[in-house]
Protein backbone atom coordinates (compact mmCIF):
# COMPACT_ATOMS: atom_id res chain seq x y z
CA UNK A 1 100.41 126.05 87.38
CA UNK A 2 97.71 128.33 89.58
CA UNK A 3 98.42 127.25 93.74
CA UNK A 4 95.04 124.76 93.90
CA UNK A 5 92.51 125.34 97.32
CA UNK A 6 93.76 122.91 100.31
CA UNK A 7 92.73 119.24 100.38
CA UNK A 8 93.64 117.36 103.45
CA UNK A 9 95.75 114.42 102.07
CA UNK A 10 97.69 113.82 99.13
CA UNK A 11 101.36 112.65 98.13
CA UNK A 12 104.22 113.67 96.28
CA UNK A 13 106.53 111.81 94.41
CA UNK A 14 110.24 112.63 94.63
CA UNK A 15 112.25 111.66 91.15
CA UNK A 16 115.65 111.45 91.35
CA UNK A 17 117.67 112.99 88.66
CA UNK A 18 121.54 111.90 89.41
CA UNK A 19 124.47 111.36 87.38
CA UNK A 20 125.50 111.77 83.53
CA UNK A 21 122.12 111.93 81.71
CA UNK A 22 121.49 109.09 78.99
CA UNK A 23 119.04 108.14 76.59
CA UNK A 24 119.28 104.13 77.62
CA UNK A 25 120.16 103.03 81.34
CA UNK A 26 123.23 101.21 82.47
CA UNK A 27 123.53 97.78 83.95
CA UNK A 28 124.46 99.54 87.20
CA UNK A 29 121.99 102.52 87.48
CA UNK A 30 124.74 105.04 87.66
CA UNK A 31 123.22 107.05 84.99
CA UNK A 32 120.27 109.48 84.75
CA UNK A 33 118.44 107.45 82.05
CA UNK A 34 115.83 109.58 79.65
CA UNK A 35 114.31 105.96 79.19
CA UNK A 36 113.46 105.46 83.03
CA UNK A 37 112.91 108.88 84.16
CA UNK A 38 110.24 109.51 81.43
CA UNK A 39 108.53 106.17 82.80
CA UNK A 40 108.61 107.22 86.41
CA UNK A 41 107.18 111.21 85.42
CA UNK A 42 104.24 109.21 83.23
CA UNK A 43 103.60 106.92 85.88
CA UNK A 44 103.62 109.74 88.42
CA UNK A 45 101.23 111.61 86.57
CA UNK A 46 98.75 109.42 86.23
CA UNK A 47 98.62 108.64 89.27
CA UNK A 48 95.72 109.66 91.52
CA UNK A 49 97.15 109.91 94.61
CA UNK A 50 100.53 111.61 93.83
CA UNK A 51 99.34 115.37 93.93
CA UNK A 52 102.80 116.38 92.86
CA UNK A 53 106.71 115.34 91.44
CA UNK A 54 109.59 116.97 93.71
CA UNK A 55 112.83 116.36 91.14
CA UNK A 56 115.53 115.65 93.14
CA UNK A 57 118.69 116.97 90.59
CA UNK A 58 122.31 116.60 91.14
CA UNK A 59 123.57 115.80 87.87
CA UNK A 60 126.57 117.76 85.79
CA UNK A 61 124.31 117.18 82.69
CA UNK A 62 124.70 114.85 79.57
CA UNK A 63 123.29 114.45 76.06
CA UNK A 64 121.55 117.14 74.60
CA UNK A 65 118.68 114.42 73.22
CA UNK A 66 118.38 112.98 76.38
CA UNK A 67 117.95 116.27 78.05
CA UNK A 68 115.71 117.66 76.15
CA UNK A 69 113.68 114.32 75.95
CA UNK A 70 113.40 114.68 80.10
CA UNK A 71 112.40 118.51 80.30
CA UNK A 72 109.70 118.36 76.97
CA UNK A 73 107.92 115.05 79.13
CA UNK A 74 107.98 117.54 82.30
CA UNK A 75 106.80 120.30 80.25
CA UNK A 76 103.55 118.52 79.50
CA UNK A 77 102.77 117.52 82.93
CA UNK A 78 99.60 118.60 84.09
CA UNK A 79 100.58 118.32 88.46
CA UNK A 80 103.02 120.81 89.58
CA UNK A 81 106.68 120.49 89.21
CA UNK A 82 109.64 121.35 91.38
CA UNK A 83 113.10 121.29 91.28
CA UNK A 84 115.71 120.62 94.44
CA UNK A 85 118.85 121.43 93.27
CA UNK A 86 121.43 119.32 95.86
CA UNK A 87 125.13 120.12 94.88
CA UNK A 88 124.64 120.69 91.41
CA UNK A 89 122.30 121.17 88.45
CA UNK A 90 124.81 121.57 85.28
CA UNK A 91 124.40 122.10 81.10
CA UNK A 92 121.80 119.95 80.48
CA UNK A 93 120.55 118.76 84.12
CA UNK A 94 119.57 123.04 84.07
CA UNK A 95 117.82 122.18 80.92
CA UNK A 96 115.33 119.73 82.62
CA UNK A 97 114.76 122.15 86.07
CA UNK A 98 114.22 125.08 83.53
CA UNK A 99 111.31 122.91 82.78
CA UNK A 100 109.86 122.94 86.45
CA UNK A 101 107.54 125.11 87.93
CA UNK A 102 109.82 126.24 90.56
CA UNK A 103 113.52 126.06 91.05
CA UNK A 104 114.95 125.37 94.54
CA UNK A 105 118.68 125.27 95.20
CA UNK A 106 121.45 125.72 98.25
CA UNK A 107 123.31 129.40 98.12
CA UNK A 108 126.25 126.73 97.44
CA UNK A 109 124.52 124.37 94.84
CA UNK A 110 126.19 124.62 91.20
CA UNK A 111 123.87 126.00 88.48
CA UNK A 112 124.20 127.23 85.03
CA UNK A 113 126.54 125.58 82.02
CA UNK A 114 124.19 126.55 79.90
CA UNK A 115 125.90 125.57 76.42
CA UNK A 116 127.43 122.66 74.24
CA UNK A 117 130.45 121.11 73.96
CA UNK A 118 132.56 118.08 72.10
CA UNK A 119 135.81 116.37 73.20
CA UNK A 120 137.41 114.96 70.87
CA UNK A 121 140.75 113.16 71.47
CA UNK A 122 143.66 113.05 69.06
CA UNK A 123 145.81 110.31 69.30
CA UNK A 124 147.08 110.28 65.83
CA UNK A 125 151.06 110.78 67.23
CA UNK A 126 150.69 108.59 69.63
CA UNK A 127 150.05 105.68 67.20
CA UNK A 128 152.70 106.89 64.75
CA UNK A 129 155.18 106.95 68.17
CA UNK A 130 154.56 103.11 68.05
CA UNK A 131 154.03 101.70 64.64
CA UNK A 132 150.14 101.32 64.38
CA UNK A 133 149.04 102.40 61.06
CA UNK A 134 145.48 102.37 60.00
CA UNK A 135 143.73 102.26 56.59
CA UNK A 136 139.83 103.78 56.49
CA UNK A 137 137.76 103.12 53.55
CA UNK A 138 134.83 105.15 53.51
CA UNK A 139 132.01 105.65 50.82
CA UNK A 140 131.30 109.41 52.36
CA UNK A 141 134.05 112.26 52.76
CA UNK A 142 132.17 112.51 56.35
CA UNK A 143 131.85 109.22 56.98
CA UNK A 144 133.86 108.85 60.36
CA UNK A 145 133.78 112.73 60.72
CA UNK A 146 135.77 112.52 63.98
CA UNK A 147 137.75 109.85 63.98
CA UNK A 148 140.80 110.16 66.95
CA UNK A 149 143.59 109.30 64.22
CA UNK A 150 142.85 111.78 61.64
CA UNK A 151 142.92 115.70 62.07
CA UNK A 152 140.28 116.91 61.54
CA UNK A 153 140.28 119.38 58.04
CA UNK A 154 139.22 123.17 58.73
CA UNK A 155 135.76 122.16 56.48
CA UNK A 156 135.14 119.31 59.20
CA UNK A 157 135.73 121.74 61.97
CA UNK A 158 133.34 124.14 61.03
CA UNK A 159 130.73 121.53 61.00
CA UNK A 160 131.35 120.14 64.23
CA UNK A 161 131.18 123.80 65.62
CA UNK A 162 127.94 124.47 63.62
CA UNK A 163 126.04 121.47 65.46
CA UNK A 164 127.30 122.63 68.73
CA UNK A 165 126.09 126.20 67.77
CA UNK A 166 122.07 124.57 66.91
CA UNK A 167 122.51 122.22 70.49
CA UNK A 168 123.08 125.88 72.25
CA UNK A 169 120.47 127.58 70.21
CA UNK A 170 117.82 124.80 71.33
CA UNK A 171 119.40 125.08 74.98
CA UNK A 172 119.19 128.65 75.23
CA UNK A 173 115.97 129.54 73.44
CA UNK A 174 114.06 126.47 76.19
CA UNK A 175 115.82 128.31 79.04
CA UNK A 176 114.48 131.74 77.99
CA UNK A 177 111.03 130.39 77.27
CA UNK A 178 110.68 128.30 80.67
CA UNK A 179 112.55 131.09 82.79
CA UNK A 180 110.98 133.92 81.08
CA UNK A 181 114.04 135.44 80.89
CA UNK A 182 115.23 138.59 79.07
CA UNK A 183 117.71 139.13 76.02
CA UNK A 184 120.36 141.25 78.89
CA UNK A 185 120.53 138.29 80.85
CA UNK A 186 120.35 135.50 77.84
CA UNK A 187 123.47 137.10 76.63
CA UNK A 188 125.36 136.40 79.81
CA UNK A 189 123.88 132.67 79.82
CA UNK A 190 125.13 132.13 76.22
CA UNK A 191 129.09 132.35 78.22
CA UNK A 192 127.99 128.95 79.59
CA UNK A 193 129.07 130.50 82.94
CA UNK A 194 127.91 128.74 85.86
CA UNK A 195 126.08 130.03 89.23
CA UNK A 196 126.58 129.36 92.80
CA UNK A 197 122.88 130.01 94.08
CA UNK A 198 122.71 133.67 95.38
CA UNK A 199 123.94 134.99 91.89
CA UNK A 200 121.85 132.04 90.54
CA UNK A 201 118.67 133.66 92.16
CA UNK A 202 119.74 137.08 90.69
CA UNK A 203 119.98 135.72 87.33
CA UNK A 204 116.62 134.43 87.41
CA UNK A 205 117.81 130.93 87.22
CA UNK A 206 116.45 129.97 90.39
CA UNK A 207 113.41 131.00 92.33
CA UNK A 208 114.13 130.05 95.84
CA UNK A 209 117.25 129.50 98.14
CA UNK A 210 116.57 126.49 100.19
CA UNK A 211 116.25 122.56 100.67
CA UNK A 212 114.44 119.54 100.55
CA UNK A 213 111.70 120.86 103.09
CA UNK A 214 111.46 124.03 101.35
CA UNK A 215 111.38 122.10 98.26
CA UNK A 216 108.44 119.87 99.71
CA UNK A 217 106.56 122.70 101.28
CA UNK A 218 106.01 124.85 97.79
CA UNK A 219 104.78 121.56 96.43
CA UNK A 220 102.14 121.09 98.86
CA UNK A 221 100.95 124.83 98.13
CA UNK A 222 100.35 124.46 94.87
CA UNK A 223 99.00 120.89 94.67
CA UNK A 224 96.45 122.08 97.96
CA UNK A 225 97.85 119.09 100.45
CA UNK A 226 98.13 120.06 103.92
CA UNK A 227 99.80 116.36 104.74
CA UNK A 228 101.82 114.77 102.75
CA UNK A 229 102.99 111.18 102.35
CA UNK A 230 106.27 110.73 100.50
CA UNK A 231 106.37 108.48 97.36
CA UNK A 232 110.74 107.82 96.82
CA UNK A 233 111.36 107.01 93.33
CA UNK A 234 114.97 106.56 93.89
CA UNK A 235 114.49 104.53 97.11
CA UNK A 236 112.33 102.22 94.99
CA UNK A 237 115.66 102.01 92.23
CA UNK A 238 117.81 101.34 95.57
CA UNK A 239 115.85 98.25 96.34
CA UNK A 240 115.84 97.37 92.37
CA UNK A 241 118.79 97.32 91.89
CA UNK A 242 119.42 95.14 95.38
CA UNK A 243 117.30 92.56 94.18
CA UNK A 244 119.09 92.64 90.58
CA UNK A 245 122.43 92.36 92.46
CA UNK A 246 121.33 89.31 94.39
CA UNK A 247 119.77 87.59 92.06
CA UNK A 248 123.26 87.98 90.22
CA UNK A 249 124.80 86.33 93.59
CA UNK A 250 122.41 83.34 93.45
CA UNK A 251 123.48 82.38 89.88
């Protein structure tokens, strides 16, 4: 988005982007919600008054869907978008400031991760070590692909490793398009490596090495404010989620 000419007054709207990212919030807004955030961006969008969104990220990432649900919505805004990277801005939290106009982030902030990946206990001995047995009927030979008591069969494996392979090919190929990034340096991303911000800079992952005022400041360029009044998403959530919690008290 072009830098527009200065206006006098405007505000910005800062959208916090914390914790494990989810499709569906939690009952105690600990996560990064796809279903929230997308509501705050639209609302912030249409909004007259807000000349621009200031994404305030510290998140190690989440679910690729949720992810990619966050940075498509940011990708169609029509005000400028920035990102503040704070400590860290990990796997699929990059995936959403990729989307941004402009990256900010400390020389210390955490940046990068830019892969998938599946845990996938196995607990199979450990029920064997004390009797528990357990029967599966399935009408699929995937159906319960995963499952922590069964090992997992070399044909199984392969197809876990082949979704994880299409998640990384989304991941990389919006990071390259966003970032405008080259196939040298696309290479190195595929590692999943992560950043601290100088090297993150040289990568072309970020664009600026700063803070929150920095952060505010490239806003107001290219939305044309020369004062700017502060619209807190996440202090608004705060005070949500104090009412909630009292209203639970009063029960």
């Amino acid at each position: 988005m072009s830098i527009k000419k200065m206006k006098e007054k405007g505000s910005i709207a800062i959208i916090p982007i914390k914790g494990m990212i989810t499709s569906e919030e939690s009952g105690f807004g600990l996560m990064a919600a796809s279903t929230v955030l997308i509501k705050d961006i639209e609302e912030a969008e249409i909004k007259r008054k807000i000349k621009a969104v200031l994404f305030e990220i510290n998140s190690p990432g989440g679910t690729p869907f949720a992810s990619k649900e966050i940075a498509t919505c940011i990708e169609n805004m029509d005000k400028p978008a920035i990102a503040w990277v704070r400590e860290y801005a990990a796997s699929g939290a990059y995936w959403i400031a990729s989307a941004c106009d402009e990256i900010v982030a400390d020389e210390l902030s955490t940046v990068g991760s830019i892969g998938a990946m599946s845990i996938r206990p196995d607990i199979g001995e450990l029920m064997k070590k004390f009797g528990i047995e357990v029967e599966t009927l399935r009408t699929g030979i995937y159906k319960g692909l995963g499952l922590p008591y069964e090992k997992l069969t070399e044909e199984e494996r392969e197809l876990m490793k082949k979704e994880l392979d299409e998640i990384q090919d989304n991941f990389l190929n919006a990071v390259a398009k966003n970032r405008k990034l080259d196939d040298v340096k696309m290479k190195e991303l595929s590692t999943a490596k992560v950043y601290l911000g100088r090297e993150a800079k040289d990568m072309g992952l970020i664009d600026h090495l700063g803070g929150k005022e920095l952060a505010i400041r490239i806003a107001k360029e290219r939305s044309g404010i020369r004062k700017e009044k502060i619209v807190d998403y996440g202090e608004r959530k705060r005070k949500g989620l104090l009412r909630r919690a009292m209203e639970e008290m009063m029960r």
